[in-house]
Protein backbone atom coordinates (compact mmCIF):
# COMPACT_ATOMS: atom_id res chain seq x y z
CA UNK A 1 2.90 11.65 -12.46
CA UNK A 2 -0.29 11.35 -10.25
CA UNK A 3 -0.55 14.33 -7.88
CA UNK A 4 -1.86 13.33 -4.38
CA UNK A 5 -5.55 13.53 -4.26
CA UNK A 6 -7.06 16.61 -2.33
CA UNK A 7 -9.63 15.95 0.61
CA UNK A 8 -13.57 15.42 -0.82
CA UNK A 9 -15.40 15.88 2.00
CA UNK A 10 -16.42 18.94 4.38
CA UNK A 11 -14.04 16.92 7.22
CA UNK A 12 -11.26 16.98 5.00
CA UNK A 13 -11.08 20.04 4.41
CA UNK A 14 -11.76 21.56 8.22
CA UNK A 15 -9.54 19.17 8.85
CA UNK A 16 -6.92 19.94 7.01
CA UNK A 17 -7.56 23.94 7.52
CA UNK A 18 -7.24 23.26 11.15
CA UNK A 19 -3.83 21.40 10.61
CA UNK A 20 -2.47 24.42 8.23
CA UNK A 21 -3.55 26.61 10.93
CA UNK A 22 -1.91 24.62 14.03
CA UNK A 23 1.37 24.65 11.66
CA UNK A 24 1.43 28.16 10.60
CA UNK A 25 0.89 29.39 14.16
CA UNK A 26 3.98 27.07 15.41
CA UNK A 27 6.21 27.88 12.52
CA UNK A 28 5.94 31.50 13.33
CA UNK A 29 6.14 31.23 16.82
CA UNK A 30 9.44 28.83 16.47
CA UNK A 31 10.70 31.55 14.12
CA UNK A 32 10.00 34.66 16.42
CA UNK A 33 10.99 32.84 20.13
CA UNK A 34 13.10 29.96 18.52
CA UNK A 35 11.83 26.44 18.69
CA UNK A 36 12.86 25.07 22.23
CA UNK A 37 11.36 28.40 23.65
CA UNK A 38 7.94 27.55 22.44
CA UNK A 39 5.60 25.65 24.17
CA UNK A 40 3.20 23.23 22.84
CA UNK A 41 0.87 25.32 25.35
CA UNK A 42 1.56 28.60 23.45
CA UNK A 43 0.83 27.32 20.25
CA UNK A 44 -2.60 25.57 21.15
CA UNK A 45 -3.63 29.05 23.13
CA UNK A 46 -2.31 31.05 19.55
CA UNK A 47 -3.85 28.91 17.10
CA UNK A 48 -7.18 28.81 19.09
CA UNK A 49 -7.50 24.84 19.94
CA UNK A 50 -6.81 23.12 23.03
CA UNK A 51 -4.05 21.34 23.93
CA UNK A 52 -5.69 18.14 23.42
CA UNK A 53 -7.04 19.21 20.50
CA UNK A 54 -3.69 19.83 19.16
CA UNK A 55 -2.18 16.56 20.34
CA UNK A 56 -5.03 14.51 18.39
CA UNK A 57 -3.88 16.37 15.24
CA UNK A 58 0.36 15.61 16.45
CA UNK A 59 1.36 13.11 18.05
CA UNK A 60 4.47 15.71 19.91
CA UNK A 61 5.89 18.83 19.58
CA UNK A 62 8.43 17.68 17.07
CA UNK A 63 5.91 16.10 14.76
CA UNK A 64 4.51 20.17 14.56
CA UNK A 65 7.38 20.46 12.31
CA UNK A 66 8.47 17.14 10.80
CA UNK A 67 4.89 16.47 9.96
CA UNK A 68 3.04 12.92 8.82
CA UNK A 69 6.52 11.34 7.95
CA UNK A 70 4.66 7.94 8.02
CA UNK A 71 2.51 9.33 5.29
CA UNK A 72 5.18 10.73 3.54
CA UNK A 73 7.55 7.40 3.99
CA UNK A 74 4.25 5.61 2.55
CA UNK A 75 3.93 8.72 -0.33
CA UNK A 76 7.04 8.16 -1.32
CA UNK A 77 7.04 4.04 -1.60
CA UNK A 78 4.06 3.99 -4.25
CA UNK A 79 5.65 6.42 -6.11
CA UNK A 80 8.45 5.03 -6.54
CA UNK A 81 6.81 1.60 -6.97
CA UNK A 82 4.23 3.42 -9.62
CA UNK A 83 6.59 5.00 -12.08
CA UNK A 84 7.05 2.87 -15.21
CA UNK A 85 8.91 -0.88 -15.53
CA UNK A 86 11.90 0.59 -17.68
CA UNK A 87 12.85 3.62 -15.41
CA UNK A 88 16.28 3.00 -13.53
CA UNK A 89 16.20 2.79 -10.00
CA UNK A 90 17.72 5.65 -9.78
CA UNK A 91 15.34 7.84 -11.74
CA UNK A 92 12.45 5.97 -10.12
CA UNK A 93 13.76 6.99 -6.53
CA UNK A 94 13.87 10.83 -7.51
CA UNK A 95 10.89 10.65 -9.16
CA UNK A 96 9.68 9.27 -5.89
CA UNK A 97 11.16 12.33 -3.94
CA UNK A 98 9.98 14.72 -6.66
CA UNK A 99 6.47 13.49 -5.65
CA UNK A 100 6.47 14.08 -2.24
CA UNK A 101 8.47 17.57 -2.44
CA UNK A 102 5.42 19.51 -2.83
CA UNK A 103 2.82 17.18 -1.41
CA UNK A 104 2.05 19.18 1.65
CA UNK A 105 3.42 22.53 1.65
CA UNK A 106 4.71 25.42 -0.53
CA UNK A 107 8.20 25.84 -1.21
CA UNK A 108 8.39 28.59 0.99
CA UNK A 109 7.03 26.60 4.33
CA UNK A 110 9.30 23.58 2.98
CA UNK A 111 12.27 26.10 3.08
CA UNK A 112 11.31 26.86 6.71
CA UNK A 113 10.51 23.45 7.96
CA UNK A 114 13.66 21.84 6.31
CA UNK A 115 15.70 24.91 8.29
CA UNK A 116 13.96 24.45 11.33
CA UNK A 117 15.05 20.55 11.35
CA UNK A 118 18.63 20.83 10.35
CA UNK A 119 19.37 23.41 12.85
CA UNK A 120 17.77 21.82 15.62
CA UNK A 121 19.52 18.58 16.63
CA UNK A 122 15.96 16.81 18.31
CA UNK A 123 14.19 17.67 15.20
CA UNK A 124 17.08 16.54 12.95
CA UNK A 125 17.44 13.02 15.28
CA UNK A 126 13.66 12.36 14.89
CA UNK A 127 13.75 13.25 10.66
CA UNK A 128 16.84 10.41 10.15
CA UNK A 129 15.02 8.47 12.27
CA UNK A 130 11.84 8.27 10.25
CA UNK A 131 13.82 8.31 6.91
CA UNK A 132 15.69 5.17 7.67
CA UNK A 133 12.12 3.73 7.99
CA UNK A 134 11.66 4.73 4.68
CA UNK A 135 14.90 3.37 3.76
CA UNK A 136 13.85 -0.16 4.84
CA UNK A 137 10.26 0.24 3.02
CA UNK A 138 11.79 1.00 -0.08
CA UNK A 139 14.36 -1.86 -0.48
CA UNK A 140 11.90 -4.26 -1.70
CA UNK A 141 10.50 -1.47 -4.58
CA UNK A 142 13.96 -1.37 -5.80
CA UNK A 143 14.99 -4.85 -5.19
CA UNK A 144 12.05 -6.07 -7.48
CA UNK A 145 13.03 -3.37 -9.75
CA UNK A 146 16.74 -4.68 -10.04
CA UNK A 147 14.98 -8.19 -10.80
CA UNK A 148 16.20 -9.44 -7.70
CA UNK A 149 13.69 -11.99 -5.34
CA UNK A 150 13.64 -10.45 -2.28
CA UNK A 151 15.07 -13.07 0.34
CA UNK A 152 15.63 -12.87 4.30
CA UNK A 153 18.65 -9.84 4.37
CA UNK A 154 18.34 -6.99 1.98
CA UNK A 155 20.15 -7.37 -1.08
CA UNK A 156 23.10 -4.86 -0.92
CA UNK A 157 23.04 -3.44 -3.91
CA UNK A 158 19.31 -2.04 -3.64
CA UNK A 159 20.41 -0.88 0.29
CA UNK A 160 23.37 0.45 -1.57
CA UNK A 161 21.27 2.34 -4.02
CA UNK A 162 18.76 3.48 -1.66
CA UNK A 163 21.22 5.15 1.11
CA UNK A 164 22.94 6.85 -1.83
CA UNK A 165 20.43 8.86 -3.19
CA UNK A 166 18.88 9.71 0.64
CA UNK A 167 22.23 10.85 1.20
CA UNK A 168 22.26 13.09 -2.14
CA UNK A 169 18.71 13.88 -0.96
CA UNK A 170 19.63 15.43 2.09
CA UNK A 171 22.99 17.11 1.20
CA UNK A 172 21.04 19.21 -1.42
CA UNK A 173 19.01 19.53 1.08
CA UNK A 174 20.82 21.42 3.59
CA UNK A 175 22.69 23.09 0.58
CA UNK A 176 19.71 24.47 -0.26
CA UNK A 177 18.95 25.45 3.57
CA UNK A 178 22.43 27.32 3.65
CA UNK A 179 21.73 28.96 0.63
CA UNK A 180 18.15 30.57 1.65
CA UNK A 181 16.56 28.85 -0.98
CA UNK A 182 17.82 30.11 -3.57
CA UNK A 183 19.13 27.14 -5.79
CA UNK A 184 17.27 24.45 -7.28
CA UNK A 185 17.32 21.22 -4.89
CA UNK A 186 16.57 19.16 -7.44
CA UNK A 187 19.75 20.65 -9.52
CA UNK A 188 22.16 20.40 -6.24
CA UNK A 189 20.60 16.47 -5.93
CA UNK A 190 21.61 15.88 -10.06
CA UNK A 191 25.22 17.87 -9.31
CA UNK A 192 26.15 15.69 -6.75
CA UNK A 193 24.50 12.46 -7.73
CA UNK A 194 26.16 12.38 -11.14
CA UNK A 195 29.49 13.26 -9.15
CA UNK A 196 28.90 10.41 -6.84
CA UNK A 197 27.80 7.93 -10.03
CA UNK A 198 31.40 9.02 -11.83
């Protein structure tokens, strides 16, 4: 599997250094104060950028945590839609999510972020917002992968398909939240995807 390709020029990378930085500073200020303590104002002043600095690298507040989930929506389609012909739907769709598990952040700031959303009802609103966009982007990829011509309403098998495995997606999820990390998402996704398939 193609791994996402890293930045290539001296941009990129202040860019993206600036970014890590913005994020690290608001992750540890929502974990010391609690997120709807913290400003968007304390975290430019901490992380040593102005305010509309910070707002040209994040769109809101909420974005600080839930990140590029347009990127990540887009991430995950040509994934999906570049593993090989014969792989089920099903395996192409994890495969998909396997891709974009580690795409921007370690396991341990994943751990934090995917906390930070599912115990904060804005954050959590805005992350099934975005992933129903995905959702929608993604019946096509698996339509054409069920040989089925795409046609004016979404086939319901593919839309079946699709809102299955999100589901199993973010049930191991929050599993693994409640669990401090300490099991295997991927394993909690298989567990309750092969009791879901019978």
């Amino acid at each position: 599997m193609d791994t996402p390709r890293q930045p290539t020029t001296l941009w990129d990378r202040s860019r993206q250094a600036v970014v890590a930085g913005i994020v690290d500073t608001a992750l540890a200020l929502f974990a010391e104060h609690g997120y709807e303590s913290v400003t968007v104002g304390q975290i430019a002043k901490q992380a040593g950028v102005s305010q509309r600095s910070l707002f040209r690298y994040f769109g809101t507040k909420e974005d600080l945590v839930c990140g590029d989930q347009d990127g990540l929506g887009q991430l995950l389609v040509s994934s999906v839609e570049a593993q090989p012909a014969d792989l089920s739907p099903w395996d192409a769709l994890r495969a998909g999510f396997a891709a974009i598990s580690s795409a921007k952040h370690t396991s341990e700031q994943v751990l934090e972020i995917t906390t930070l959303i599912f115990d904060n009802p804005p954050l959590r609103s805005r992350y099934h917002e975005k992933r129903l966009k995905w959702q929608a982007a993604l019946v096509p990829v698996i339509e054409a992968r069920l040989g089925i011509e795409s046609g004016p309403t979404p086939d319901p098998r593919a839309v079946g398909i699709i809102a299955t495995v999100f589901a199993c997606v973010d049930a191991a999820s929050e599993l693994w939240v409640r669990q401090a990390g300490k099991a295997d998402p991927f394993a909690l996704y298989d567990e309750m995807l092969a009791a879901v398939r019978g």
